[in-house]
PDB file of N, CA and C in Angstrom:
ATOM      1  N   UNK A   1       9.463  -0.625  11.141  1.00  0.00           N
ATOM      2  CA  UNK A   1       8.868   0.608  11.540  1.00  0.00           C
ATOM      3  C   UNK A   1       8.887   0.656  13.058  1.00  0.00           C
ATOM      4  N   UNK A   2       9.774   1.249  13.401  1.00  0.00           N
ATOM      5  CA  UNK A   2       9.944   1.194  15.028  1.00  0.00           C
ATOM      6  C   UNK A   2       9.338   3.297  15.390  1.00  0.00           C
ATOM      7  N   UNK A   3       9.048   3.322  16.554  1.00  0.00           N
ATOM      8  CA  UNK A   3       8.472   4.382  17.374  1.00  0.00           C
ATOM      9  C   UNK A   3       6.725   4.534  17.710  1.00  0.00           C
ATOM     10  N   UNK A   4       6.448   5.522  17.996  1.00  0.00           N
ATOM     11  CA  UNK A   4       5.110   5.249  18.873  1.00  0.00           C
ATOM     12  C   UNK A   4       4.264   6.514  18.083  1.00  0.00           C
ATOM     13  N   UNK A   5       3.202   5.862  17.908  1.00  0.00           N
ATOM     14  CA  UNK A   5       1.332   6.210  16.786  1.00  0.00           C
ATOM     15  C   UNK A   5       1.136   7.351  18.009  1.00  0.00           C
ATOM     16  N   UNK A   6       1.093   8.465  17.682  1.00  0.00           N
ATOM     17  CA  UNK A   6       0.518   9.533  18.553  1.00  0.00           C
ATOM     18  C   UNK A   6      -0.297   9.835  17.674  1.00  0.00           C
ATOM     19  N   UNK A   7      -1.482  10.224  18.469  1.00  0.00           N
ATOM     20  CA  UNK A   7      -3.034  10.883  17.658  1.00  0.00           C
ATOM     21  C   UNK A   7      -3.362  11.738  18.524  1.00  0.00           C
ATOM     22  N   UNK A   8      -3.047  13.371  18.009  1.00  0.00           N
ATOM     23  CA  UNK A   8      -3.241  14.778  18.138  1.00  0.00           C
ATOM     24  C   UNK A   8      -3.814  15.495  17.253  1.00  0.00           C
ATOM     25  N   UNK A   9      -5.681  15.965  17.780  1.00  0.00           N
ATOM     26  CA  UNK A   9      -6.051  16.922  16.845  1.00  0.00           C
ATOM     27  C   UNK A   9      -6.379  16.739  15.768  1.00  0.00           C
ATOM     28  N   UNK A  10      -6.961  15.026  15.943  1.00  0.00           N
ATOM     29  CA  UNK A  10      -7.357  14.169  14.716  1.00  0.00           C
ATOM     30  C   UNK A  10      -6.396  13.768  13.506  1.00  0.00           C
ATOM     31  N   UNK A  11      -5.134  13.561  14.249  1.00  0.00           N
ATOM     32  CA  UNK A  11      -3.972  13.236  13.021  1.00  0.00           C
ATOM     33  C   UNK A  11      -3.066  12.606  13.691  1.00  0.00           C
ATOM     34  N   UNK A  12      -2.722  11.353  13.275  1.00  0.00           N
ATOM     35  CA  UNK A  12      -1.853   9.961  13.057  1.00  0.00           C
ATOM     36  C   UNK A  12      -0.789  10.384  12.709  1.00  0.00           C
ATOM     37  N   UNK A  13       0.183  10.497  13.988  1.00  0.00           N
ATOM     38  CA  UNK A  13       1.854  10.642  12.996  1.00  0.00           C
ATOM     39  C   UNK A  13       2.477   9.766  13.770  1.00  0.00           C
ATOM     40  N   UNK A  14       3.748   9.169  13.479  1.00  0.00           N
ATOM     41  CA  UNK A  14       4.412   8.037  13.422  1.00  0.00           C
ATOM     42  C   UNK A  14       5.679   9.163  14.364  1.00  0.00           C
ATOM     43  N   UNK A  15       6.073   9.171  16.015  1.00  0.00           N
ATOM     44  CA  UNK A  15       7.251   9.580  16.503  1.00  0.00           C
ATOM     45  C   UNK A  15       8.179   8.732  16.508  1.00  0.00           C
ATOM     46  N   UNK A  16       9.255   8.532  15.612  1.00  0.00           N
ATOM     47  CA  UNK A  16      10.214   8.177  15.248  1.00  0.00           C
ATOM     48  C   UNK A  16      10.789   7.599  16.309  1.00  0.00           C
ATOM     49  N   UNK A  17      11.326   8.784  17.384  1.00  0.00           N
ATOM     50  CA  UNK A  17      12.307   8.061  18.695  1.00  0.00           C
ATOM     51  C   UNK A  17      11.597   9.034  19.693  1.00  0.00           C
ATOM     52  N   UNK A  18      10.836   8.471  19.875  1.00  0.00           N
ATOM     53  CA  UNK A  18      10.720   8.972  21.684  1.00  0.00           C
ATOM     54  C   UNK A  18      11.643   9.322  22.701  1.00  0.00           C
ATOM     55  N   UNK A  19      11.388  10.344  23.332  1.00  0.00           N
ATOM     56  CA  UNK A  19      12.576  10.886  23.880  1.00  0.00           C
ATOM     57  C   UNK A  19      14.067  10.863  23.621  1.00  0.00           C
ATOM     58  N   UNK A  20      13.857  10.971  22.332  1.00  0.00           N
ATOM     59  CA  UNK A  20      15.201  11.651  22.012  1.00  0.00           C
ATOM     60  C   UNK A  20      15.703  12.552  22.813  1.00  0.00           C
ATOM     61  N   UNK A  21      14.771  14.249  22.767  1.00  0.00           N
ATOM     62  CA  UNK A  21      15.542  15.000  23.245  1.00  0.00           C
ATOM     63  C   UNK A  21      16.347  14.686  24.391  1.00  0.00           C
ATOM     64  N   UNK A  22      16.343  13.749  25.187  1.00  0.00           N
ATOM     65  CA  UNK A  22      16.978  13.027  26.187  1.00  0.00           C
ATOM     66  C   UNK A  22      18.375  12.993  26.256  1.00  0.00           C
ATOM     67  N   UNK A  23      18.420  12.515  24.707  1.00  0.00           N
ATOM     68  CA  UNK A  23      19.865  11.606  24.262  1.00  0.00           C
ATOM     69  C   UNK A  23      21.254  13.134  23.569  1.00  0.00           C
ATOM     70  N   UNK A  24      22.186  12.881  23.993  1.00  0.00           N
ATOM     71  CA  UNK A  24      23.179  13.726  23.614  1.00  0.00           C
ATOM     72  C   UNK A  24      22.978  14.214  22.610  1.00  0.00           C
ATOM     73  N   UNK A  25      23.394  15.271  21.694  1.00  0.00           N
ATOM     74  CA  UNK A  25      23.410  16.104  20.781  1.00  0.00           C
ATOM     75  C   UNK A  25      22.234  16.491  20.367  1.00  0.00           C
ATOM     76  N   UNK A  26      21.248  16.771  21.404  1.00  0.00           N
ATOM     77  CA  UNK A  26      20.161  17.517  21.047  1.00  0.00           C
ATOM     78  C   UNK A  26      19.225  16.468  20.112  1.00  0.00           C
ATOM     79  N   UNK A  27      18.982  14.723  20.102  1.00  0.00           N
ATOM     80  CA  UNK A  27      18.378  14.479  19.745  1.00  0.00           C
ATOM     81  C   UNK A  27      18.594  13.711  18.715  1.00  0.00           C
ATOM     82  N   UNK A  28      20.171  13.572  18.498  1.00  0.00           N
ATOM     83  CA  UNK A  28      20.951  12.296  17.517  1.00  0.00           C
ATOM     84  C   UNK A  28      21.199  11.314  18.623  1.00  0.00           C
ATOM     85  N   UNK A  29      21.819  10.193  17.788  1.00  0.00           N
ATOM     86  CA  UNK A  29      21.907   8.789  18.268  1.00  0.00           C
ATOM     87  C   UNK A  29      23.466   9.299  18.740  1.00  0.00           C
ATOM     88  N   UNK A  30      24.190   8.641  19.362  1.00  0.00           N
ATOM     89  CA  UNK A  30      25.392   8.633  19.033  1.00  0.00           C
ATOM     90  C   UNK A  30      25.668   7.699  18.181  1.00  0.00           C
ATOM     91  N   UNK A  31      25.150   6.790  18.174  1.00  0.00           N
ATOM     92  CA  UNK A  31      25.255   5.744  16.922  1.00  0.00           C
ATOM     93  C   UNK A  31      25.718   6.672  15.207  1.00  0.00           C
ATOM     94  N   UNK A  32      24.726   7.429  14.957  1.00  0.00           N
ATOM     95  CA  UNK A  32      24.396   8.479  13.924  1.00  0.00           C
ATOM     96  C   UNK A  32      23.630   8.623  13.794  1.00  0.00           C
ATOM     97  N   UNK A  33      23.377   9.328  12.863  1.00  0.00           N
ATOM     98  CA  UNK A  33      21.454   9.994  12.306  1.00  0.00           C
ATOM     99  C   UNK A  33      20.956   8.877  11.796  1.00  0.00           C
ATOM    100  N   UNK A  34      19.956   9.028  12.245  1.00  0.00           N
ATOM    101  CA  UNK A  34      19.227   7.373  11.001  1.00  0.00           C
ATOM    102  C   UNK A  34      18.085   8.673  10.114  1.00  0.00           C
ATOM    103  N   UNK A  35      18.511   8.445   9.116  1.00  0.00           N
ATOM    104  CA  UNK A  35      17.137   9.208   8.047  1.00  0.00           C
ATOM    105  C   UNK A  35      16.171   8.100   6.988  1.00  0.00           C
ATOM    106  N   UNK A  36      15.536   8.277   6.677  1.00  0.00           N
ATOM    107  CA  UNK A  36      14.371   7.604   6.005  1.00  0.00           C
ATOM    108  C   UNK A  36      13.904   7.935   4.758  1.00  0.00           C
ATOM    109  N   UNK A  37      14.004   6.727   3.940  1.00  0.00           N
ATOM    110  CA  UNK A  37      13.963   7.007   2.133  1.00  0.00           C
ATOM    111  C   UNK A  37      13.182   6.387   1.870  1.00  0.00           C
ATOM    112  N   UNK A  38      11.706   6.715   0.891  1.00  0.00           N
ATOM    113  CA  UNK A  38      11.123   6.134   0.481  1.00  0.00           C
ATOM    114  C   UNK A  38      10.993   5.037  -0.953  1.00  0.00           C
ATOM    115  N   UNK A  39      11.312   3.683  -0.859  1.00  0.00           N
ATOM    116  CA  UNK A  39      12.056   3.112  -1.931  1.00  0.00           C
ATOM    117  C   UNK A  39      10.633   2.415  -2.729  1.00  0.00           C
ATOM    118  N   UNK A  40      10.811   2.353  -4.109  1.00  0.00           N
ATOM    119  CA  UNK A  40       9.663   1.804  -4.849  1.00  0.00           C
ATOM    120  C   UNK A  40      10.189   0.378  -5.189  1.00  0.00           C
ATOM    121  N   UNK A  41       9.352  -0.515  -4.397  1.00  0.00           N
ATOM    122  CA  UNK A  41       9.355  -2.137  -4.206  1.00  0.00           C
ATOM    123  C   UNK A  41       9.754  -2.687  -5.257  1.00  0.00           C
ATOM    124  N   UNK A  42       8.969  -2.680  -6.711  1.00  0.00           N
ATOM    125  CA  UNK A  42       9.204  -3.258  -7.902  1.00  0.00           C
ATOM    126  C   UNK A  42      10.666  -3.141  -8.660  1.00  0.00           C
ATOM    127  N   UNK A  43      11.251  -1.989  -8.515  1.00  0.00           N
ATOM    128  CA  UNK A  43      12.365  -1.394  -9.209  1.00  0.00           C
ATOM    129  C   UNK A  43      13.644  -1.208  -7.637  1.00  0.00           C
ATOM    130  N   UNK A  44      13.013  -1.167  -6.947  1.00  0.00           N
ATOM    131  CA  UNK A  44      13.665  -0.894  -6.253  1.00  0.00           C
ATOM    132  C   UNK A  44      14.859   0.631  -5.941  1.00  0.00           C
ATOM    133  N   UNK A  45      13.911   1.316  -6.535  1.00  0.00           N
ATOM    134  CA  UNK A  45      14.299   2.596  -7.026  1.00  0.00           C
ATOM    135  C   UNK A  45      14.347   3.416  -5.426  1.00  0.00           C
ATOM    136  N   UNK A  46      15.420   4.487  -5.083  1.00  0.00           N
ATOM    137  CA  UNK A  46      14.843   5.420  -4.240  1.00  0.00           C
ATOM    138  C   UNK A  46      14.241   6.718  -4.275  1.00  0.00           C
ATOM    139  N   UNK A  47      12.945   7.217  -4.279  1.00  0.00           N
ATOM    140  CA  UNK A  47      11.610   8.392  -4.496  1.00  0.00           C
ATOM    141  C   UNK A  47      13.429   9.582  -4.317  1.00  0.00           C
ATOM    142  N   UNK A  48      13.960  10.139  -4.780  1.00  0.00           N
ATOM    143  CA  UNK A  48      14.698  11.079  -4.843  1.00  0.00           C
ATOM    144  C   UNK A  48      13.536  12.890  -5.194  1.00  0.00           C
ATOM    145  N   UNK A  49      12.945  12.553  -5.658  1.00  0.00           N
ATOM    146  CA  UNK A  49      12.092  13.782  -6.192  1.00  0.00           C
ATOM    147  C   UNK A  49      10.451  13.568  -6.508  1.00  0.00           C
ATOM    148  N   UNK A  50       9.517  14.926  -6.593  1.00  0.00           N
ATOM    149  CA  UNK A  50       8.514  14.121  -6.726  1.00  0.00           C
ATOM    150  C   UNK A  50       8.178  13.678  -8.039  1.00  0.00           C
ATOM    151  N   UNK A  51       8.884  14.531  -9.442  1.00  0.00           N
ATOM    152  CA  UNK A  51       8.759  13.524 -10.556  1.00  0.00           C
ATOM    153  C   UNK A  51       8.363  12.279 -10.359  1.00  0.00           C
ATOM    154  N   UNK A  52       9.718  11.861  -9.395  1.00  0.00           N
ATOM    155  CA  UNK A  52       9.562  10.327 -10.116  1.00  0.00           C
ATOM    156  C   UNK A  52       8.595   9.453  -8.863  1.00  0.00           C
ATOM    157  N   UNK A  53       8.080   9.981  -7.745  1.00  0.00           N
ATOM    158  CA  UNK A  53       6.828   9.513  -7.229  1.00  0.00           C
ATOM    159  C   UNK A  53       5.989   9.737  -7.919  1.00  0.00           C
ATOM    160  N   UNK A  54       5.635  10.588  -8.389  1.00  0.00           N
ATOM    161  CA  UNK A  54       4.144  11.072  -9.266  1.00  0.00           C
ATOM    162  C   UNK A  54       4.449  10.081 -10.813  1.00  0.00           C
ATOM    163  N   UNK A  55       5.398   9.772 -10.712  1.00  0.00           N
ATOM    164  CA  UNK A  55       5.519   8.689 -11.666  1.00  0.00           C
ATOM    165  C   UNK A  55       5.131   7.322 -11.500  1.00  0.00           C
ATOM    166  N   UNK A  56       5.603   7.162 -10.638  1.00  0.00           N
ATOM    167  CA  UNK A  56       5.018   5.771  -9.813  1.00  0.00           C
ATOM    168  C   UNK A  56       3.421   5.573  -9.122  1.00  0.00           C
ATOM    169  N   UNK A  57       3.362   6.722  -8.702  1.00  0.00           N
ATOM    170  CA  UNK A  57       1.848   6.581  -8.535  1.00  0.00           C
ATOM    171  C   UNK A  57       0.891   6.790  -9.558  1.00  0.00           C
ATOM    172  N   UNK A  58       0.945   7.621 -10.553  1.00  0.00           N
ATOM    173  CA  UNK A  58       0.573   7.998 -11.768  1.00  0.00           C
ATOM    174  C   UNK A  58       0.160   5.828 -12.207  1.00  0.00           C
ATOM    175  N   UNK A  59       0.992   4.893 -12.537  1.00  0.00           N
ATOM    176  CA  UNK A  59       1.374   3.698 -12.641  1.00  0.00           C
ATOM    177  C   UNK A  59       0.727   2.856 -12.087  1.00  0.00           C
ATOM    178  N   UNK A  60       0.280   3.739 -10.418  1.00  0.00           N
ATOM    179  CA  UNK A  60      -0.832   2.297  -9.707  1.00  0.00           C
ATOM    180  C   UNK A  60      -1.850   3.045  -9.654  1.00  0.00           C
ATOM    181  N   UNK A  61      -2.255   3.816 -10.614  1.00  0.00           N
ATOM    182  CA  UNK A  61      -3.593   4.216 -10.573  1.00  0.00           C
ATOM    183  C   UNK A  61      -4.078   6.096 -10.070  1.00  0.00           C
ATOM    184  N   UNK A  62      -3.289   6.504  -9.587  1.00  0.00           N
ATOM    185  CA  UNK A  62      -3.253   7.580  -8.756  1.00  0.00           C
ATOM    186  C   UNK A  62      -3.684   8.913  -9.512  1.00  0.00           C
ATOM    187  N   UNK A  63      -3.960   9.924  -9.162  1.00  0.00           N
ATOM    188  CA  UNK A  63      -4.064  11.086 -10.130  1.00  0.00           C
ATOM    189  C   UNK A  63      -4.328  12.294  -9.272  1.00  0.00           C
ATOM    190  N   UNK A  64      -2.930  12.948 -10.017  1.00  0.00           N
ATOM    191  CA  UNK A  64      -3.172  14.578  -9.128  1.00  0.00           C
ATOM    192  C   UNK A  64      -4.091  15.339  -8.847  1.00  0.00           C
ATOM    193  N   UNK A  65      -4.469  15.466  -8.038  1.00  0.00           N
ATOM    194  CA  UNK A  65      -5.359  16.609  -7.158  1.00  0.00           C
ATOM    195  C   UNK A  65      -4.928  17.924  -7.225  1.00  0.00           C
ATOM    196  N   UNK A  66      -5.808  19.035  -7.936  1.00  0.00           N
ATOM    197  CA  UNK A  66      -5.293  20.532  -7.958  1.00  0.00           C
ATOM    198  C   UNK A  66      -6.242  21.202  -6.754  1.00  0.00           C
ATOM    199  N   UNK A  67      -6.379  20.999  -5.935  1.00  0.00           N
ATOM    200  CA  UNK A  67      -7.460  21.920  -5.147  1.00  0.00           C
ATOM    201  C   UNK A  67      -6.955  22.824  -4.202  1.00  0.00           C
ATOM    202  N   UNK A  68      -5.624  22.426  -3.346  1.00  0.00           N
ATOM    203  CA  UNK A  68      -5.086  22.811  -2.688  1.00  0.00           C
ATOM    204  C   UNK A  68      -3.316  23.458  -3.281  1.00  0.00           C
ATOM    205  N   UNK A  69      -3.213  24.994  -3.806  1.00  0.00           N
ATOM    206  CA  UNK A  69      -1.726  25.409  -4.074  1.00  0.00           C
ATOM    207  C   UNK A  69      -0.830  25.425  -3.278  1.00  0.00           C
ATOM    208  N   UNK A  70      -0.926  24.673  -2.132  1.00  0.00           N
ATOM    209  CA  UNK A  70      -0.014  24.623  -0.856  1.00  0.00           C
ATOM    210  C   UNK A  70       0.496  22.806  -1.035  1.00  0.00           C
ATOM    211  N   UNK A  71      -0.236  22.291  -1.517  1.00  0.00           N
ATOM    212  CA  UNK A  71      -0.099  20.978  -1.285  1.00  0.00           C
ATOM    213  C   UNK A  71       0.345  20.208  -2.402  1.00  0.00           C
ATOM    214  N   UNK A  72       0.777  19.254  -2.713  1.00  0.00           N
ATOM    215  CA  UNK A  72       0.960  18.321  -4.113  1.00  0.00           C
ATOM    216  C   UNK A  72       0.511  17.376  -3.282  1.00  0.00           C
ATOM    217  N   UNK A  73      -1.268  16.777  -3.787  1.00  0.00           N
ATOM    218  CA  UNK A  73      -2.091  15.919  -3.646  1.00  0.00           C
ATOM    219  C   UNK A  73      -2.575  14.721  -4.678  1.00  0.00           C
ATOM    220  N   UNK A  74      -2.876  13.724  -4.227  1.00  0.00           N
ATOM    221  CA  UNK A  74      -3.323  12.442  -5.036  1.00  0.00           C
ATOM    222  C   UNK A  74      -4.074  12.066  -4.846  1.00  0.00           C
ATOM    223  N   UNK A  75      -5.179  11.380  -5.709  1.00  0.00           N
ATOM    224  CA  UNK A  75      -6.238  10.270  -5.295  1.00  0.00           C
ATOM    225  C   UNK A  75      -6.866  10.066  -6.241  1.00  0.00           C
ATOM    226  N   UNK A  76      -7.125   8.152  -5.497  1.00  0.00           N
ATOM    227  CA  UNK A  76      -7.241   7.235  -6.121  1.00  0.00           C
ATOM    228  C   UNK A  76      -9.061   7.109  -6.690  1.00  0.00           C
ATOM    229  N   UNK A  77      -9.514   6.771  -7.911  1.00  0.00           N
ATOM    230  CA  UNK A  77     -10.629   6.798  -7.710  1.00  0.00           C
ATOM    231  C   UNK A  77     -11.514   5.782  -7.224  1.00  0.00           C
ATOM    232  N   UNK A  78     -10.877   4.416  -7.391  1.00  0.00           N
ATOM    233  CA  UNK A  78     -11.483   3.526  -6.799  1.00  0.00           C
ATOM    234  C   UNK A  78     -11.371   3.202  -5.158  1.00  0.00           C
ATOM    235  N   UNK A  79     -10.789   4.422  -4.955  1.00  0.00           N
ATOM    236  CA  UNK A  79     -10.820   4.461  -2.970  1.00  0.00           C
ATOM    237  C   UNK A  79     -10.986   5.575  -2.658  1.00  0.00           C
ATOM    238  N   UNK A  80     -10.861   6.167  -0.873  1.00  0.00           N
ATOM    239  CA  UNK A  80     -11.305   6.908  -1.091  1.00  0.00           C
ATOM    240  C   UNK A  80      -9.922   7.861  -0.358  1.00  0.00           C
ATOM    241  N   UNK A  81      -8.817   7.305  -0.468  1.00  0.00           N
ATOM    242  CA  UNK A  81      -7.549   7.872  -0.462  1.00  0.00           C
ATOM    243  C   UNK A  81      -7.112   9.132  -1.092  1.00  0.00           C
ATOM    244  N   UNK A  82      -6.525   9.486   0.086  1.00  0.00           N
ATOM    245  CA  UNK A  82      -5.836  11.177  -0.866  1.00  0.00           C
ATOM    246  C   UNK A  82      -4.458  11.028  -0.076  1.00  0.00           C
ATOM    247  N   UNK A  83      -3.677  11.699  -0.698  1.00  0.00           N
ATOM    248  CA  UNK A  83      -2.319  11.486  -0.777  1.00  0.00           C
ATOM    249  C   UNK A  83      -1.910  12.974  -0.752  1.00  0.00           C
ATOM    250  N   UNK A  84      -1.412  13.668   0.866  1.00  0.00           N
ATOM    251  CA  UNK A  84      -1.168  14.656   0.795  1.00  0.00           C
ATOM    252  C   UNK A  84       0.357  15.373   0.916  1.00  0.00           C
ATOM    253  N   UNK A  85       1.159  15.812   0.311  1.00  0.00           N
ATOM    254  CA  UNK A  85       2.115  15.759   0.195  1.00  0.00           C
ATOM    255  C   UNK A  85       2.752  17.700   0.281  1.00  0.00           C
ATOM    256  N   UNK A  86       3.761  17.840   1.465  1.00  0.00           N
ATOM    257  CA  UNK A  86       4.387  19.604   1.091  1.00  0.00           C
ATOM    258  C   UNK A  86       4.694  19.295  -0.419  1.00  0.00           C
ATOM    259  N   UNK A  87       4.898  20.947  -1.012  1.00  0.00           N
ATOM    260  CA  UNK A  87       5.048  21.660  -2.199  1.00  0.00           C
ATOM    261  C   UNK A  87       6.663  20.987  -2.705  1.00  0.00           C
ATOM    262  N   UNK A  88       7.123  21.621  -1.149  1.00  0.00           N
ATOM    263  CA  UNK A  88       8.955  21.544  -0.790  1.00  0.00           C
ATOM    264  C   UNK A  88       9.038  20.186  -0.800  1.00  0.00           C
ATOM    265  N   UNK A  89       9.970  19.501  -1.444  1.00  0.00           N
ATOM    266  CA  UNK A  89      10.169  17.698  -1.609  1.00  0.00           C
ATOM    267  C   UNK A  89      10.760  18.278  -0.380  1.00  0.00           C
ATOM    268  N   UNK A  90      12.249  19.058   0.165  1.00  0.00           N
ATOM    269  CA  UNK A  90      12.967  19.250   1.393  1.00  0.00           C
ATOM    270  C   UNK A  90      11.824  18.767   2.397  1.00  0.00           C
ATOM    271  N   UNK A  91      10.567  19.104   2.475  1.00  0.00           N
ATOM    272  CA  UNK A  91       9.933  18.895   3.387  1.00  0.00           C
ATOM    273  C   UNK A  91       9.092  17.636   3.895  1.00  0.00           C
ATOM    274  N   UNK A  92       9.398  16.600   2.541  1.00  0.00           N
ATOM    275  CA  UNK A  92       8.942  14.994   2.621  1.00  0.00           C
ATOM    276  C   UNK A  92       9.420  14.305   4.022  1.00  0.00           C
ATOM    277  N   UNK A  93       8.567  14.291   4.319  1.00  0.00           N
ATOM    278  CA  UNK A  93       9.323  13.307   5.755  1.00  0.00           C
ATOM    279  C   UNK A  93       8.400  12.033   5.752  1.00  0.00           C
ATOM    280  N   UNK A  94       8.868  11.457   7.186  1.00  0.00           N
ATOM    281  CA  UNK A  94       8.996  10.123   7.487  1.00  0.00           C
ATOM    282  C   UNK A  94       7.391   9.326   7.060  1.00  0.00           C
ATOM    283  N   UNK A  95       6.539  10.635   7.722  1.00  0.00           N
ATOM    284  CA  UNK A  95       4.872  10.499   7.816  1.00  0.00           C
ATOM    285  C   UNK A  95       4.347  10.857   6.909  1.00  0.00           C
ATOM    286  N   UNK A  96       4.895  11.481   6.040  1.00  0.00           N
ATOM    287  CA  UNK A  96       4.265  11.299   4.383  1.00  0.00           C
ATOM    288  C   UNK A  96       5.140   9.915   3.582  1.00  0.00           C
ATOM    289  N   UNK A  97       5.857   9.430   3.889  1.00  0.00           N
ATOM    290  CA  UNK A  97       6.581   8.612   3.324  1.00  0.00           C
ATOM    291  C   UNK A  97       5.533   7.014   3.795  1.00  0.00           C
ATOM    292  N   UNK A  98       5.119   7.006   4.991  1.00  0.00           N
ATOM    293  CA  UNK A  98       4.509   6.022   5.453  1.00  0.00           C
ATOM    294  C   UNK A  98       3.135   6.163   4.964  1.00  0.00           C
ATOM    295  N   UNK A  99       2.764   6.983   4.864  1.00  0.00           N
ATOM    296  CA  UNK A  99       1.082   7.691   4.237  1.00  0.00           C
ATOM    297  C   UNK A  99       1.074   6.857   2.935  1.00  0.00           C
ATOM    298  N   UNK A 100       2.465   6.548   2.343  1.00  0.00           N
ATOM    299  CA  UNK A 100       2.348   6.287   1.264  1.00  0.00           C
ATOM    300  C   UNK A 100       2.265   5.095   0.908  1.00  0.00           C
ATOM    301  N   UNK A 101       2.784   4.688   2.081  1.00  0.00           N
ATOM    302  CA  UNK A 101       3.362   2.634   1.754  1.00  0.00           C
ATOM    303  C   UNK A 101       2.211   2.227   2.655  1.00  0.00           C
ATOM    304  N   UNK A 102       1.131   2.723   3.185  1.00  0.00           N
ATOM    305  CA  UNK A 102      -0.282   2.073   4.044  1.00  0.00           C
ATOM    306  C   UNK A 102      -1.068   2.363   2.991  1.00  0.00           C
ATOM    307  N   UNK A 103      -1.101   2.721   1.964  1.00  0.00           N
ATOM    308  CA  UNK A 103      -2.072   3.218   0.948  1.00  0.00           C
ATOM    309  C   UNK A 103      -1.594   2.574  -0.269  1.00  0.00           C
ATOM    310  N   UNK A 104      -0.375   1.961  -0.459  1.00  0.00           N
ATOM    311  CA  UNK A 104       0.122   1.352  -1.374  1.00  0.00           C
ATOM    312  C   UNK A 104       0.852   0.170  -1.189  1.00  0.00           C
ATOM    313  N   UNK A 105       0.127  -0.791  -0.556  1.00  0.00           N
ATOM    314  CA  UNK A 105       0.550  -2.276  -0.247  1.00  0.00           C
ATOM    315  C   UNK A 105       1.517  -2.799  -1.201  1.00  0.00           C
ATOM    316  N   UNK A 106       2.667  -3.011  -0.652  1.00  0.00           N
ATOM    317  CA  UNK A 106       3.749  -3.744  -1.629  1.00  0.00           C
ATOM    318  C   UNK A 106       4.397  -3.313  -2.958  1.00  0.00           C
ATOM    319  N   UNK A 107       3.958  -1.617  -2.744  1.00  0.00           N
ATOM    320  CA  UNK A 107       4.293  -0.868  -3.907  1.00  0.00           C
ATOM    321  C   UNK A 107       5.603  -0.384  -3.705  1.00  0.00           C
ATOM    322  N   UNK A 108       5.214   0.173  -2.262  1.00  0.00           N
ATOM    323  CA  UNK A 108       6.518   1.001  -1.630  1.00  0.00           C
ATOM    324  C   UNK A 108       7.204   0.189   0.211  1.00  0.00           C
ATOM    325  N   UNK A 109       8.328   0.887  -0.015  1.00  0.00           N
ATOM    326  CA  UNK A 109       8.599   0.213   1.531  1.00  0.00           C
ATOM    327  C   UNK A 109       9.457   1.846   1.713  1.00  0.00           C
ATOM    328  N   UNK A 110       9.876   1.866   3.411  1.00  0.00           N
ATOM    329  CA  UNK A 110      10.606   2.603   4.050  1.00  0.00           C
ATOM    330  C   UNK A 110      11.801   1.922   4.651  1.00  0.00           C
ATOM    331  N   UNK A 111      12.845   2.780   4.243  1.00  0.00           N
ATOM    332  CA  UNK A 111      14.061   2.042   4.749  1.00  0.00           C
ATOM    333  C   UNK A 111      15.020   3.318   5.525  1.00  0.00           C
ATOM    334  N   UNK A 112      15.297   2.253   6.446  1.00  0.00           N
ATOM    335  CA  UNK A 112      16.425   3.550   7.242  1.00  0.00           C
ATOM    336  C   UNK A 112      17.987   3.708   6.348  1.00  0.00           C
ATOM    337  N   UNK A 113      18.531   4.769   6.686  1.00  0.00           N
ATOM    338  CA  UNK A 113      19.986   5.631   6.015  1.00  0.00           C
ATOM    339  C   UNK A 113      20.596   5.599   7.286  1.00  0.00           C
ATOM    340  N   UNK A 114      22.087   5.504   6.969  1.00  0.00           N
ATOM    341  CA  UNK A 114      22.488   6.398   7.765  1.00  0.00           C
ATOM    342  C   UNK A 114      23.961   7.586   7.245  1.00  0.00           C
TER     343      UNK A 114
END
């Protein structure tokens, strides 16, 4: 997990690459894109959709939250974790992906693509 914990407005997000915009093409590597998949530890499966997360969490205990129609939410009852997730999987990123593997020790990991 490489980049830098910014806390804005009471919220923890994980900036990937710092000053990117710096770097040629508006913010790619020249190396290439590095993108980020959320993989389930045991199976070693990659989260492709939220089926099959809500499957996996469903598994360590987890249970959907209806309160919010903007959100696909989780939580656990023996903590006091919620698991907030966009509607749009397109819109899963890096900081819901990590939300997930600090709340689920050794369940899940994050791995870079390229």
């Amino acid at each position: 997990m490489s980049g830098v914990w910014v806390f804005k407005n009471g919220v923890v997000r994980l900036v990937e690459n710092p000053g990117a915009d710096a770097v040629e093409g508006g913010g790619r590597q020249a190396s290439g894109v590095r993108r980020k998949v959320l993989v389930h530890s045991a199976t070693n499966e990659v989260i492709t959709n939220y089926a099959a997360l809500e499957s996996k969490l469903r598994s360590l205990g987890w249970e959907r939250y209806y309160d919010d129609p903007e959100l696909l939410q989780f939580h656990k009852r023996s903590t006091v974790h919620l698991i907030s997730l966009p509607k749009d999987f397109t819109k899963f990123k890096s900081m819901h992906m990590y939300d997930i593997v600090v709340k689920n020790k050794n369940s899940f990991e994050v791995r870079d693509i390229f």
